[in-house]
C-alpha atoms as a PDB file:
ATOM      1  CA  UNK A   1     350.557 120.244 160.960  1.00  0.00           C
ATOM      2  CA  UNK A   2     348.852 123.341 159.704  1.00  0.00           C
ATOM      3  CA  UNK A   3     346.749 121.287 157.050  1.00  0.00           C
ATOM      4  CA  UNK A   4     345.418 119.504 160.057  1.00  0.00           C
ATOM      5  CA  UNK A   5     345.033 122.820 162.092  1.00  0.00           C
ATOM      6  CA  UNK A   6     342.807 124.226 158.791  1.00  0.00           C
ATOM      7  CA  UNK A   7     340.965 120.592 158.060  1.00  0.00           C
ATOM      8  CA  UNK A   8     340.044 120.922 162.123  1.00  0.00           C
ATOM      9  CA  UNK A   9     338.610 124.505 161.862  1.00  0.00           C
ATOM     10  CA  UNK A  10     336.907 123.913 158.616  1.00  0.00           C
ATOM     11  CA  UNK A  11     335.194 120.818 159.544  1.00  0.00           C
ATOM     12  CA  UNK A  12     334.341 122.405 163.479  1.00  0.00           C
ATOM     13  CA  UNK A  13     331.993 124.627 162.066  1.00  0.00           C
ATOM     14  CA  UNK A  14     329.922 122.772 159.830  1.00  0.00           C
ATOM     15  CA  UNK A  15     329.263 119.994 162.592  1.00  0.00           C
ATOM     16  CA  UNK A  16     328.596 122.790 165.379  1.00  0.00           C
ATOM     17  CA  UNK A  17     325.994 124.738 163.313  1.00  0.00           C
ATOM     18  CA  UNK A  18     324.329 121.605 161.441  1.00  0.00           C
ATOM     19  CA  UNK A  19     321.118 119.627 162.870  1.00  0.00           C
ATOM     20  CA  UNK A  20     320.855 116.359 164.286  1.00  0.00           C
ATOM     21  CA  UNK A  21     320.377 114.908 160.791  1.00  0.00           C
ATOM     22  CA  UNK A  22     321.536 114.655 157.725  1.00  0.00           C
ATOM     23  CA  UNK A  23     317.917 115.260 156.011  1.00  0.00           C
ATOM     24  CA  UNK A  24     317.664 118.424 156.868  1.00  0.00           C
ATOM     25  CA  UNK A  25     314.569 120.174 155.085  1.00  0.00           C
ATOM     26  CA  UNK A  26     316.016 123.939 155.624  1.00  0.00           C
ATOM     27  CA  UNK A  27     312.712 126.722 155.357  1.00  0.00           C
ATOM     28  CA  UNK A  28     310.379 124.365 154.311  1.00  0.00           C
ATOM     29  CA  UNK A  29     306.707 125.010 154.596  1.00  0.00           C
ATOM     30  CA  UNK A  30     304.435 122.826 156.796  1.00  0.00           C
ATOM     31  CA  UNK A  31     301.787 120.536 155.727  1.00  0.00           C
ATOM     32  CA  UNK A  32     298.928 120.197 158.110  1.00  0.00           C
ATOM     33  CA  UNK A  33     297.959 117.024 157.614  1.00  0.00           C
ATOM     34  CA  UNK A  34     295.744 115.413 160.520  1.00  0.00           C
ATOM     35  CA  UNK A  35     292.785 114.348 160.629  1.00  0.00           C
ATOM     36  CA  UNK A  36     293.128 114.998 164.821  1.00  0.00           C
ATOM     37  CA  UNK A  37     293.686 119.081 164.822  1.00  0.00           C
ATOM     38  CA  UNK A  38     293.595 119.475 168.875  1.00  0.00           C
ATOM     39  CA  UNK A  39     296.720 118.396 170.853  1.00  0.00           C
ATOM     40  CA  UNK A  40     297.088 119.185 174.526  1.00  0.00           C
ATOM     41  CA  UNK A  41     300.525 119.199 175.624  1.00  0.00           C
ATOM     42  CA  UNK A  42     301.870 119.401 179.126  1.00  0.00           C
ATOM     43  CA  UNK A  43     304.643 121.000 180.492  1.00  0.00           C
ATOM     44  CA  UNK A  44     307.755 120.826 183.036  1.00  0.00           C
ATOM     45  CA  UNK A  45     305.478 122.976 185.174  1.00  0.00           C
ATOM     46  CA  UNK A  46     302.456 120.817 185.544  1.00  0.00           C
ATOM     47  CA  UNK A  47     299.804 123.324 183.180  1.00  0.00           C
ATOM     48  CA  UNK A  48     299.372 122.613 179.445  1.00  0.00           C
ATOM     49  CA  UNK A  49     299.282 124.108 176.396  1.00  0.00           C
ATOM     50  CA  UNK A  50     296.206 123.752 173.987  1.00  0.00           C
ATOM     51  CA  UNK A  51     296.658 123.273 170.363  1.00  0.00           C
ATOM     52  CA  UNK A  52     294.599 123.739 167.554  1.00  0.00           C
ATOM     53  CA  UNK A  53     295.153 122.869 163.598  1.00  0.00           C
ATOM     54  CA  UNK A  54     292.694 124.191 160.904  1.00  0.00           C
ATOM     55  CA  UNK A  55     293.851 124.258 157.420  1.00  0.00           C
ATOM     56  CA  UNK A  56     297.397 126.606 157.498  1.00  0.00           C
ATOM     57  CA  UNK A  57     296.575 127.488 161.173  1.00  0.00           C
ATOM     58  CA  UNK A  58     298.130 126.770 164.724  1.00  0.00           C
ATOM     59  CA  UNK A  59     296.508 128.456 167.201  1.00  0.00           C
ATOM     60  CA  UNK A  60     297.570 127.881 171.105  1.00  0.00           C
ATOM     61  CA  UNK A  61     295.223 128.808 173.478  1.00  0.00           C
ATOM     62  CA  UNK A  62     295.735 132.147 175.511  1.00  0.00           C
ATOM     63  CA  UNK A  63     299.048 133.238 173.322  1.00  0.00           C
ATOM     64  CA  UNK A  64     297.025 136.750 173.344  1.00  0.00           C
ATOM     65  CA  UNK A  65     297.435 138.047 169.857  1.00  0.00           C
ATOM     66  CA  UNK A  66     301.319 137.057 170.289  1.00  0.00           C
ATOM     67  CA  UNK A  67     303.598 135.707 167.777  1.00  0.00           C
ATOM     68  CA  UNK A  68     304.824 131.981 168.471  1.00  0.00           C
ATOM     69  CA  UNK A  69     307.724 130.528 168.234  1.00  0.00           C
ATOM     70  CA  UNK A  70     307.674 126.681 168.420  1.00  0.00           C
ATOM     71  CA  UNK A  71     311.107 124.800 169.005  1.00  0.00           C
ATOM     72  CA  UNK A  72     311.129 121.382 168.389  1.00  0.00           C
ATOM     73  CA  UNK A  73     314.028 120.015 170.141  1.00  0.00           C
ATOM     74  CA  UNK A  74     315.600 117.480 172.516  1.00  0.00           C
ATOM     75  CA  UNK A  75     318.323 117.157 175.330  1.00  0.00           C
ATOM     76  CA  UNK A  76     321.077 115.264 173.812  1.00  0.00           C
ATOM     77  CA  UNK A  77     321.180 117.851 170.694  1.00  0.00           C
ATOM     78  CA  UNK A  78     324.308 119.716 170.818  1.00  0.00           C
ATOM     79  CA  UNK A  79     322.567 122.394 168.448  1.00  0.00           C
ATOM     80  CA  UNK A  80     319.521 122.311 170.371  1.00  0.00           C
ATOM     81  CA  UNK A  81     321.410 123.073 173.446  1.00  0.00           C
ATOM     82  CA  UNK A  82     323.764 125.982 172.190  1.00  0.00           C
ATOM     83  CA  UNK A  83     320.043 127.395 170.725  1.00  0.00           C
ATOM     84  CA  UNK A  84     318.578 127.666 174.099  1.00  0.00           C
ATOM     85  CA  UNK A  85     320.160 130.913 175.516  1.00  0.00           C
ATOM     86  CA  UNK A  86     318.978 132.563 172.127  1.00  0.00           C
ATOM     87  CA  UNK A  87     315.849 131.252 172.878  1.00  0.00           C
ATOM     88  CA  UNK A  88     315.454 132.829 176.438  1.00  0.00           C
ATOM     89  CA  UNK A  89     316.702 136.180 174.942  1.00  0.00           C
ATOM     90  CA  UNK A  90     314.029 136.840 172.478  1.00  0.00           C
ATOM     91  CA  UNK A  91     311.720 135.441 175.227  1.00  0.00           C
ATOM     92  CA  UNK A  92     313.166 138.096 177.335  1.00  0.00           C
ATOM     93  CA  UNK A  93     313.579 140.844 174.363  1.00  0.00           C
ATOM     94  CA  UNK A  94     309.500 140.552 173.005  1.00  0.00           C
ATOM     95  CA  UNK A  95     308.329 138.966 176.290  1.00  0.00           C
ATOM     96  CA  UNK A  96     304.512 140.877 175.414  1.00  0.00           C
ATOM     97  CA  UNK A  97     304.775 140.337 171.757  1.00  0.00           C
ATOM     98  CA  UNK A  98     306.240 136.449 171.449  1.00  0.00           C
ATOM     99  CA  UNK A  99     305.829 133.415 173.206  1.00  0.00           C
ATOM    100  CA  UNK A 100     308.607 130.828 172.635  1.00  0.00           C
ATOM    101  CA  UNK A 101     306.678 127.139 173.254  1.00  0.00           C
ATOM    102  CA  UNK A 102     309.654 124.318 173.489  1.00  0.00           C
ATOM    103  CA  UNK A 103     308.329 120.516 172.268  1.00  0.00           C
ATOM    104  CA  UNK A 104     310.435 117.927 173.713  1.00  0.00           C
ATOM    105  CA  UNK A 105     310.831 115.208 170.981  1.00  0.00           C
ATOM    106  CA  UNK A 106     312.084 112.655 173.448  1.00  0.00           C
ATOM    107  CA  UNK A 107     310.633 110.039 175.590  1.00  0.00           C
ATOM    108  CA  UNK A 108     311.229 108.481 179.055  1.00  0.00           C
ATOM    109  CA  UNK A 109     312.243 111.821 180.874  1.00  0.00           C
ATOM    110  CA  UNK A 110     310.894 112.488 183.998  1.00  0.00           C
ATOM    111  CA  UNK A 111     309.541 116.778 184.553  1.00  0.00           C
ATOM    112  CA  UNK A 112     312.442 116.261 187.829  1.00  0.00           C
ATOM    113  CA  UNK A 113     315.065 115.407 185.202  1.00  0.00           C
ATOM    114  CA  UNK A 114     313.993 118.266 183.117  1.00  0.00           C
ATOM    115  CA  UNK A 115     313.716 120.779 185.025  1.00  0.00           C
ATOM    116  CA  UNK A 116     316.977 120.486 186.569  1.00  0.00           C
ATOM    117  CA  UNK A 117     318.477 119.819 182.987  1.00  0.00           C
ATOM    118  CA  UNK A 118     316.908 123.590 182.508  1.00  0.00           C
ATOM    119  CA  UNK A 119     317.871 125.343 185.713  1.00  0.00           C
ATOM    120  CA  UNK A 120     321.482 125.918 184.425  1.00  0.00           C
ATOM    121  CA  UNK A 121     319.798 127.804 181.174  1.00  0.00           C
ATOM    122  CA  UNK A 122     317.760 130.286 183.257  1.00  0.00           C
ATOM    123  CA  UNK A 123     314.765 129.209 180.412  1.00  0.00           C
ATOM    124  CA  UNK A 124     311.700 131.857 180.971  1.00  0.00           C
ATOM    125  CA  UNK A 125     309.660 129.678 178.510  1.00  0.00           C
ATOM    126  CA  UNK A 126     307.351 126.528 178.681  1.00  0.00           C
ATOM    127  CA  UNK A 127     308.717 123.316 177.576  1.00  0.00           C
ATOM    128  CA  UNK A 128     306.427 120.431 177.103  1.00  0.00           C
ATOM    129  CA  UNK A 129     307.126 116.379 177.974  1.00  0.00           C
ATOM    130  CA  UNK A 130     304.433 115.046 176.243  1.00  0.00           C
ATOM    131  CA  UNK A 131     304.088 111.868 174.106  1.00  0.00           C
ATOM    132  CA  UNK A 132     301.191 113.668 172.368  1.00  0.00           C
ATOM    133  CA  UNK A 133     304.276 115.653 170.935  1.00  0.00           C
ATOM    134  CA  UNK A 134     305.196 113.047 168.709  1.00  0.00           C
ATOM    135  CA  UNK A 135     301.311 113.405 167.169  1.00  0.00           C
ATOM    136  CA  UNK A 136     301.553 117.260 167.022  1.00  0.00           C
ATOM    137  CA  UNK A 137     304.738 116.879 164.613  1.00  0.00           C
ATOM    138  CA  UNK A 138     303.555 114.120 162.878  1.00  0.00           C
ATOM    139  CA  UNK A 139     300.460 116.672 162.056  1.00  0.00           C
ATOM    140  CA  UNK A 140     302.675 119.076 160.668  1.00  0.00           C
ATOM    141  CA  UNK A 141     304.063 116.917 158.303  1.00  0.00           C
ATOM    142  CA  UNK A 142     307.108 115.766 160.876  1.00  0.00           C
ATOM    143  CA  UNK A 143     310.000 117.089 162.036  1.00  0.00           C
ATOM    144  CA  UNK A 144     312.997 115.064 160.205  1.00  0.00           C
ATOM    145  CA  UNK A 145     316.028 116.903 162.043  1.00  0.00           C
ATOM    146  CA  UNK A 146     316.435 118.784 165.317  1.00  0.00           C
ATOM    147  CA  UNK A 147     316.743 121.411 166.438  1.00  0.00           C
ATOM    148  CA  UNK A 148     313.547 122.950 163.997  1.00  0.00           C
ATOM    149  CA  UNK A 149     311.821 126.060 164.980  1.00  0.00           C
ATOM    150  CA  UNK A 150     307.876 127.411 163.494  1.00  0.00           C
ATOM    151  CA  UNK A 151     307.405 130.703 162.933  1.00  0.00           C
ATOM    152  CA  UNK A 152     303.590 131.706 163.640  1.00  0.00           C
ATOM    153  CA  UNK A 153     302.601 135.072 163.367  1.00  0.00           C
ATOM    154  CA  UNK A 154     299.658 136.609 165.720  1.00  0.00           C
ATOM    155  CA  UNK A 155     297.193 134.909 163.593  1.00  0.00           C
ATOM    156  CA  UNK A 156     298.599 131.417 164.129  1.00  0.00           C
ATOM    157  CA  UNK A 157     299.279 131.464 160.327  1.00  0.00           C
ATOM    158  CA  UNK A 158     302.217 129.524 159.623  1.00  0.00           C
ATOM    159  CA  UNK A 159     305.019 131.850 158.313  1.00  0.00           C
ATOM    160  CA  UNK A 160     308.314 129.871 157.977  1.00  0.00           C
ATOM    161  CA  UNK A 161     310.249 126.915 159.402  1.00  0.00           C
ATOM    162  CA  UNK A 162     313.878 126.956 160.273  1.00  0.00           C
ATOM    163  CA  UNK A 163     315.841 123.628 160.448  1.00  0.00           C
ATOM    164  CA  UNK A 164     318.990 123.738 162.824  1.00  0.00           C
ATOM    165  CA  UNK A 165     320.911 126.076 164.603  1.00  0.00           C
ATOM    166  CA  UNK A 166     319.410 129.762 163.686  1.00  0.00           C
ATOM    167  CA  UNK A 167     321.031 132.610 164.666  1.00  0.00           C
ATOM    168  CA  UNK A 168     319.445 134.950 167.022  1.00  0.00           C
ATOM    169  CA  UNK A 169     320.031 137.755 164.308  1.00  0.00           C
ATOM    170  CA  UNK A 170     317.990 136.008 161.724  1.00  0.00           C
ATOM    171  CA  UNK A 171     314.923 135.401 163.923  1.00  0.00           C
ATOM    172  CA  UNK A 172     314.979 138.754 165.410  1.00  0.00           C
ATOM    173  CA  UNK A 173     314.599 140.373 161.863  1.00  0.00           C
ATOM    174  CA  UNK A 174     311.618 137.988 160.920  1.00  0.00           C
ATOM    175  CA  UNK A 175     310.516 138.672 164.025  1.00  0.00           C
ATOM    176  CA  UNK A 176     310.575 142.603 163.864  1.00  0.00           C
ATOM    177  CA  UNK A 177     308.435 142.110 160.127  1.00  0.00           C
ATOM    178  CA  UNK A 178     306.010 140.498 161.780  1.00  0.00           C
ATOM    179  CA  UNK A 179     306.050 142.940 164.030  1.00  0.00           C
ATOM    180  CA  UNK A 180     305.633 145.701 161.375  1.00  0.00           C
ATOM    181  CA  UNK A 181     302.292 144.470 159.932  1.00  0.00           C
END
């Protein structure tokens, strides 16, 4: 009984704090590599966000000198989904220094579904449903497990790349050397 009690607690956390794959590519740099380098994404809320690729930059439009965090995610994750309330707090914590951007890698849900799926997080951030989402990851040399986050600093340069669950602790430090320069 107790070696099941120890197998059960050993094996809970390494499936609760993994990614949705088994390929994970943990801090791996991106590779820009589109020949397209615009995307236009739309969100739960009816606007969209504007995205530009040049070289080793991603620029969104009107993220006024801000850092950016993009969260590549979808709804069935059970990392993805445990990730969300730290999400909202550093969107909450840095609201006029970082913009959190959430790309939905999934198709066939409707903005209704969405936003109700979102109501019980309290999320203060935009989340796209766009099929050109598949293209924008594709461009950055694709996302091969989920939940994976982009760090961008103010000057849309590309500054690291976290694959699965992150804790809030982690980010907030690389956040807070950004921050610093």
């Amino acid at each position: 009984m107790k070696f099941k009690t120890l197998a059960i607690l050993t094996i809970l956390p390494i499936l609760f704090f993994s990614a949705c794959d088994s390929k994970s590519d943990k801090n791996q740099k991106a590779t820009i590599n589109s020949t397209e380098n615009q995307f236009i994404l739309n969100t739960i809320n009816n606007s969209q966000i504007n995205i530009s690729l040049s070289e080793d930059k991603i620029n969104l439009k009107d993220t006024d000198d801000k850092i950016v965090l993009l969260n590549f995610f979808t709804t069935w994750c059970p990392a993805c989904k445990v990730e969300i309330p730290n999400l909202v707090q550093i969107q909450e914590n840095y609201k006029n220094d970082v913009v959190v951007v959430g790309i939905l890698l999934e198709e066939f849900k409707t903005n209704e579904e969405l936003n109700e799926f979102f109501k019980s997080y309290n999320v203060n951030y935009n989340i796209t449903n766009s099929s050109e989402a598949f293209d924008f990851a594709k461009s950055l040399g694709g996302i091969k497990a989920i939940p994976t986050i982009f760090l961008i600093d103010k000057n849309g340069t590309f500054i690291q790349k976290y694959t699965g669950l992150v804790p809030n602790e982690m980010l907030e430090t690389d956040i807070k050397k950004l921050l610093e320069k």
